[in-house]
Structures are given as C-alpha cells and as structure tokens.
C-alpha atoms as a PDB file:
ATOM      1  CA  UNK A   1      79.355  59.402 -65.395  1.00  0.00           C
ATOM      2  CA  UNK A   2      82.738  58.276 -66.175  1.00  0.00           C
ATOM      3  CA  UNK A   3      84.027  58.156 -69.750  1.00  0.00           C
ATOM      4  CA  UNK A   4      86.926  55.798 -69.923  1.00  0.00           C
ATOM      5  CA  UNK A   5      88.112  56.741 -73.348  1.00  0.00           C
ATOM      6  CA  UNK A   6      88.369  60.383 -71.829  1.00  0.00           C
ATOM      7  CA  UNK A   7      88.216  60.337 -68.806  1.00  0.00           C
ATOM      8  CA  UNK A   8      91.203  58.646 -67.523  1.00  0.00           C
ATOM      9  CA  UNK A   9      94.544  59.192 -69.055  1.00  0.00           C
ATOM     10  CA  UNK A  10      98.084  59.288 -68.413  1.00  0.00           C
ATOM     11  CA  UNK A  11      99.929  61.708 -66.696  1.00  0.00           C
ATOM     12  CA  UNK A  12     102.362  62.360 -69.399  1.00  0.00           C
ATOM     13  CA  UNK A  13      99.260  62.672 -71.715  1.00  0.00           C
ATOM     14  CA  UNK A  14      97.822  65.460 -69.353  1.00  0.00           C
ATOM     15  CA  UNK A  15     101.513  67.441 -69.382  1.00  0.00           C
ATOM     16  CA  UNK A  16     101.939  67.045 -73.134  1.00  0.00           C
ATOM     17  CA  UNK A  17      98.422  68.366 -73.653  1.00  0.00           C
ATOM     18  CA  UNK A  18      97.413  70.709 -70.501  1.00  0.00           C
ATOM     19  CA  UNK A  19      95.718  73.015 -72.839  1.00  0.00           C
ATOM     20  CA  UNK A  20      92.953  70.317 -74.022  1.00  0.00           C
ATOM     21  CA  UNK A  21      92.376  69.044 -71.087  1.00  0.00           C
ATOM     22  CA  UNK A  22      91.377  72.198 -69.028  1.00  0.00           C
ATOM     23  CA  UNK A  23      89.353  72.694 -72.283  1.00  0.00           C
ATOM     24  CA  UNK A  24      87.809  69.059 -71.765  1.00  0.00           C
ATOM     25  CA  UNK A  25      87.505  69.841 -68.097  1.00  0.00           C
ATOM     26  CA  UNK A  26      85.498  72.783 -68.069  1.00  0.00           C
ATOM     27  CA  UNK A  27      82.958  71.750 -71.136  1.00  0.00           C
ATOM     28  CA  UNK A  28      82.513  68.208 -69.705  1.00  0.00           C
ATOM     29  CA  UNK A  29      81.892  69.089 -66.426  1.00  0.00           C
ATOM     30  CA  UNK A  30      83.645  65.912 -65.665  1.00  0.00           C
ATOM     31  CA  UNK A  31      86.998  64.868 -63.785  1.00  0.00           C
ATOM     32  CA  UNK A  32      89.838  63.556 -65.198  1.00  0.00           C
ATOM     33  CA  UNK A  33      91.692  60.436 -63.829  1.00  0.00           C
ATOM     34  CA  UNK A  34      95.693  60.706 -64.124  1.00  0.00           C
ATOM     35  CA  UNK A  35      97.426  57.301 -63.893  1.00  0.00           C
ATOM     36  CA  UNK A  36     101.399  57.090 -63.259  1.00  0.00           C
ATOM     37  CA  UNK A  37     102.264  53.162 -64.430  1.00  0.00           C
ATOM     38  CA  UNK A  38      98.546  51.993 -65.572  1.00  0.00           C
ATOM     39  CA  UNK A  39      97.757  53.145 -61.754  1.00  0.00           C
ATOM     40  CA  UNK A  40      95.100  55.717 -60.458  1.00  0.00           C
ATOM     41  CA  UNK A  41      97.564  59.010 -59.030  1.00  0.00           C
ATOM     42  CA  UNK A  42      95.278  61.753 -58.939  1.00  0.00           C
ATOM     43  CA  UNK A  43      91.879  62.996 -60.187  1.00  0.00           C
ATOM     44  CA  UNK A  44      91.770  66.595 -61.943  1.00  0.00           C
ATOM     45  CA  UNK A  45      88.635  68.769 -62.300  1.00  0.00           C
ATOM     46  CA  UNK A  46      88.005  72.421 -63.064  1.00  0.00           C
ATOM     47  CA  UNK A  47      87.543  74.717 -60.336  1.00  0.00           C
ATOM     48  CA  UNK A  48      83.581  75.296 -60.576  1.00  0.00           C
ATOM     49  CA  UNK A  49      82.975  71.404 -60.566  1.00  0.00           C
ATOM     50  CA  UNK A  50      85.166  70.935 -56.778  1.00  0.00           C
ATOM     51  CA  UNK A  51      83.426  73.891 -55.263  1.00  0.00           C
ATOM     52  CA  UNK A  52      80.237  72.353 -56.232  1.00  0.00           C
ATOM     53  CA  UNK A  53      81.487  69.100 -54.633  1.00  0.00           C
ATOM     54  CA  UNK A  54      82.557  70.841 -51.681  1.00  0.00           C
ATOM     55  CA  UNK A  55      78.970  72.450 -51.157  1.00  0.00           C
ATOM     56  CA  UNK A  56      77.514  68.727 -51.483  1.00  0.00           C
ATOM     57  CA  UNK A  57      79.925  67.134 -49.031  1.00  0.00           C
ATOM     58  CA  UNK A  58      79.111  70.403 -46.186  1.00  0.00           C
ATOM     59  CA  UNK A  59      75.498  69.778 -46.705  1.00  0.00           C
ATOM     60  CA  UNK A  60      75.685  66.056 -45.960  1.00  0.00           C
ATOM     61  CA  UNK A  61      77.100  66.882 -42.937  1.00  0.00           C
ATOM     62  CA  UNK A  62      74.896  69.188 -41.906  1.00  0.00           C
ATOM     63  CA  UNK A  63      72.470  66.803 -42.645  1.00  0.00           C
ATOM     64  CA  UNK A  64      74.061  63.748 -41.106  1.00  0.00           C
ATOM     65  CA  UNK A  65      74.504  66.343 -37.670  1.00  0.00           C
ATOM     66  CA  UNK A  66      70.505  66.864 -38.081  1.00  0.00           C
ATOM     67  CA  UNK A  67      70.003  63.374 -38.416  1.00  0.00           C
ATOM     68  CA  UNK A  68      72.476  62.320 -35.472  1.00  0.00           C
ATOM     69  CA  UNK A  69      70.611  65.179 -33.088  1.00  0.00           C
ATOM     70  CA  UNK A  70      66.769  63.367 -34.059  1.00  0.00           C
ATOM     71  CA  UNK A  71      68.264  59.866 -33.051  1.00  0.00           C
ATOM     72  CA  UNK A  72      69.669  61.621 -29.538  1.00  0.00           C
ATOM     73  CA  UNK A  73      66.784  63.253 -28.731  1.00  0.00           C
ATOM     74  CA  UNK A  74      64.201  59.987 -30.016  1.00  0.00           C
ATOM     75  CA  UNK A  75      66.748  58.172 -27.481  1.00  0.00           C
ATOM     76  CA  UNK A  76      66.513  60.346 -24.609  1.00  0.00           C
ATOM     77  CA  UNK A  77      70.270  61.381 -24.793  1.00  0.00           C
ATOM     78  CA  UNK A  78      69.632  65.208 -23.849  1.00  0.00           C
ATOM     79  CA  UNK A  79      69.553  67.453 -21.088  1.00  0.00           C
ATOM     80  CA  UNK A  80      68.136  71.158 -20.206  1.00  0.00           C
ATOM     81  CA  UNK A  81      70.052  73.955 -22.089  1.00  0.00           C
ATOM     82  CA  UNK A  82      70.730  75.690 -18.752  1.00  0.00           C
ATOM     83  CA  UNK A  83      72.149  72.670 -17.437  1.00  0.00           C
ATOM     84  CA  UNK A  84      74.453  72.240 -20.467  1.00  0.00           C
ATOM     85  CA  UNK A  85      75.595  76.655 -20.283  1.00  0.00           C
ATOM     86  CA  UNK A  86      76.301  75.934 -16.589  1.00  0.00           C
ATOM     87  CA  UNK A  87      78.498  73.352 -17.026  1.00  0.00           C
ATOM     88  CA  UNK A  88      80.351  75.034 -20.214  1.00  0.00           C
ATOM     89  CA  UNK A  89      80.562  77.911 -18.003  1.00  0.00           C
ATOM     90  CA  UNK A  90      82.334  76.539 -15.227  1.00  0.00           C
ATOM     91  CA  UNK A  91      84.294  74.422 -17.472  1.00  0.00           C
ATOM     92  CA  UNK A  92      85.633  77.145 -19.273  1.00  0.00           C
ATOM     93  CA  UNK A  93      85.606  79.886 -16.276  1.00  0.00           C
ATOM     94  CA  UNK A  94      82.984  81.904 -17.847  1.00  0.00           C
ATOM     95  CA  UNK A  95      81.218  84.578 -15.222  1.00  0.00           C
ATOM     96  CA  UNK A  96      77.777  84.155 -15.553  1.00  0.00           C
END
C-alpha cells in the first residue's frame, strides 16, 4: 500500500538524499513515486521488489495464454496437431 508521506517525493528530494531512500526502498519493500513540478515522472523500487513484479506479470500471462487456449478449444477453434506441423512445415520449407 501506498504511503503518501513517504512514498512519493520530489525528484530533487530523491538526489539530495539517494542514500535514504535506497535505505527506505529496500526495508519498505515499497516503491517510491518521483514527481518533477507536483507531477508523477517516474516510480523507483529496489531491485528484489521489480524482479518479483516481473515474475507476477510472466505468470499472468501464462495464465491469461491458458485461459485464452480453454475458451478456443470450449469454442471449437482447433484443429489436429498433424494438420497444424504440415502446414508449418510447408510454410516454412521444413522436410518432413
């Protein structure tokens, strides 16, 4: 959850006082919002807390693919897998 009397804060702020913040980053957990004019510029977060990001946002997709492949199939949008390696193979100029 956010923290607006932490968690956003000027850019200037953030130069003047790097050190604190990467402090603040990686005990909090949290991301910081950098503003340039009272204005949202860029969000800043320690390194562990974007790969773990990262890891969510891949398995949504995967998920999302899953979920997309149930709704084809419950539709009747599929075909043989030898039907679909023949055509890649001729597509592509694959021997068989």
């Amino acid at each position: 959850m956010l923290d607006i009397t932490k968690d956003i804060q000027s850019l200037t702020t953030f130069r003047r006082r790097s050190g604190d913040f990467l402090k603040q980053l990686k005990k909090s957990k949290r991301p910081v919002v950098l503003t340039v004019k009272g204005k949202a510029a860029a969000v800043v977060q320690d390194a562990e807390a974007y790969q773990r990001l990262l890891d969510i946002a891949a398995q949504a997709d995967a998920s999302e693919g899953i979920r997309q492949g149930l709704e084809d199939a419950k539709e009747g949008r599929v075909r043989p897998a030898r039907e679909f390696f023949a055509e890649f193979e001729a597509r592509h100029g694959l021997p068989r």
